[in-house]
Protein backbone atom coordinates (compact mmCIF):
# COMPACT_ATOMS: atom_id res chain seq x y z
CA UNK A 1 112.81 47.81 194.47
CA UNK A 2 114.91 47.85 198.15
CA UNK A 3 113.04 51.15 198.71
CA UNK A 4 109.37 49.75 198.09
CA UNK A 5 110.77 47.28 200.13
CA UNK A 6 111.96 49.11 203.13
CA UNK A 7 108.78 51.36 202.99
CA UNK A 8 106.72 48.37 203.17
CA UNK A 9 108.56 46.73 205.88
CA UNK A 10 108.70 50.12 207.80
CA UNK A 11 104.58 50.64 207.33
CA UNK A 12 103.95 46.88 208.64
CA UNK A 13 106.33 47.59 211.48
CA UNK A 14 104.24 51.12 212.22
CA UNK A 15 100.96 49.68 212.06
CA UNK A 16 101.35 46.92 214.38
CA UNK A 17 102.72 49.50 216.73
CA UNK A 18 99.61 51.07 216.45
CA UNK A 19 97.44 48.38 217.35
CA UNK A 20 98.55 47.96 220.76
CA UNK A 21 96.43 48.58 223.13
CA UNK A 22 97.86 47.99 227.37
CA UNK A 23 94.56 49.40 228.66
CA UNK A 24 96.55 51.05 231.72
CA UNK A 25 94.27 52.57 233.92
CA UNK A 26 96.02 56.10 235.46
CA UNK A 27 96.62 55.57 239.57
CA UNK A 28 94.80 59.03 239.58
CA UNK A 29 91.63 57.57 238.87
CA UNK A 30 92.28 56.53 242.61
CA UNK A 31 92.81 60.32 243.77
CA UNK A 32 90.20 62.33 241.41
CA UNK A 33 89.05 65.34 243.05
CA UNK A 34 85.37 65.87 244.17
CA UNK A 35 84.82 68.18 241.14
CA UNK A 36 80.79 68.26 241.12
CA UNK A 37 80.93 70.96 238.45
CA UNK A 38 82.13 68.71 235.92
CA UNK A 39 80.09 65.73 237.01
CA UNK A 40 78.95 64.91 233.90
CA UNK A 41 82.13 65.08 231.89
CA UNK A 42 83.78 62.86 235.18
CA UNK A 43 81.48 60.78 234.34
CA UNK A 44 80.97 59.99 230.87
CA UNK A 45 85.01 59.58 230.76
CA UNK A 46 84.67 57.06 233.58
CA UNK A 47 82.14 55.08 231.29
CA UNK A 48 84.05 55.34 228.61
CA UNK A 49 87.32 53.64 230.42
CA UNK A 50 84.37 50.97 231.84
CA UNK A 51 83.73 49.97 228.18
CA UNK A 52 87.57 49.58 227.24
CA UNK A 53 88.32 45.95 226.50
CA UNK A 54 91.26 44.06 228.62
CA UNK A 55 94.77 44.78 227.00
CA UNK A 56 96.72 41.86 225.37
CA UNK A 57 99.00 42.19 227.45
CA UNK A 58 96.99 42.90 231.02
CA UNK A 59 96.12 39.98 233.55
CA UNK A 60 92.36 38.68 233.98
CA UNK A 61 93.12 39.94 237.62
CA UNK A 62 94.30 43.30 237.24
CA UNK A 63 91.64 44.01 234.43
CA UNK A 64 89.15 43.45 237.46
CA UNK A 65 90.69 45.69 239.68
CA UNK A 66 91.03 48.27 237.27
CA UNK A 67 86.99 47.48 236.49
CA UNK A 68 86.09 47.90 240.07
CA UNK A 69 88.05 50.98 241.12
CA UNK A 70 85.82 52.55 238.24
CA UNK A 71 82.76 51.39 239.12
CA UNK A 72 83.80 52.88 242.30
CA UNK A 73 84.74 56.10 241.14
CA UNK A 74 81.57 56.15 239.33
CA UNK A 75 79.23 55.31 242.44
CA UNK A 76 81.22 58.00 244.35
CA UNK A 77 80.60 61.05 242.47
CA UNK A 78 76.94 60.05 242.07
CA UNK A 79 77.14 59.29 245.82
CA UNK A 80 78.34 62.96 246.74
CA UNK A 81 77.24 65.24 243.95
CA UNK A 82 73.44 63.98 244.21
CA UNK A 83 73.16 64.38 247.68
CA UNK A 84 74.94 68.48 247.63
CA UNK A 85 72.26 68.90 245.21
């Protein structure tokens, strides 16, 4: 019984663990290299860290920030990649 127990206990424990999600945004999203090659894989990751949801634990504020340095990133390789095309 104290081993069904303790596996129990250790699963919940695990689990909840697992949940978490801090939605840290790397700082090198500030410094990505102008890589026009892989545009469209810069890209599509860029979108997909646009569609994250805020973190439990991450302020309104710096959910915005993180939101708008993005976007940025986003407008910047379309910016320069379109126009060495």
């Amino acid at each position: 019984m104290l081993k069904i127990a303790t596996t129990v206990i250790t699963l919940s424990l695990l689990s909840g663990c697992a949940v978490y999600n801090d939605r840290s945004i790397p700082s090198a999203i500030t410094s990505m290299p102008r890589d026009c090659a892989n545009e469209r894989a810069i890209l599509d990751w860029l979108d997909y860290q646009a569609a994250q949801e805020r973190g439990m634990f991450t302020s309104k504020e710096v959910y915005e920030q993180d939101q708008r340095a993005i976007k940025y990133q986003q407008w910047r390789f379309k910016y320069i990649c379109n126009s060495a095309n």
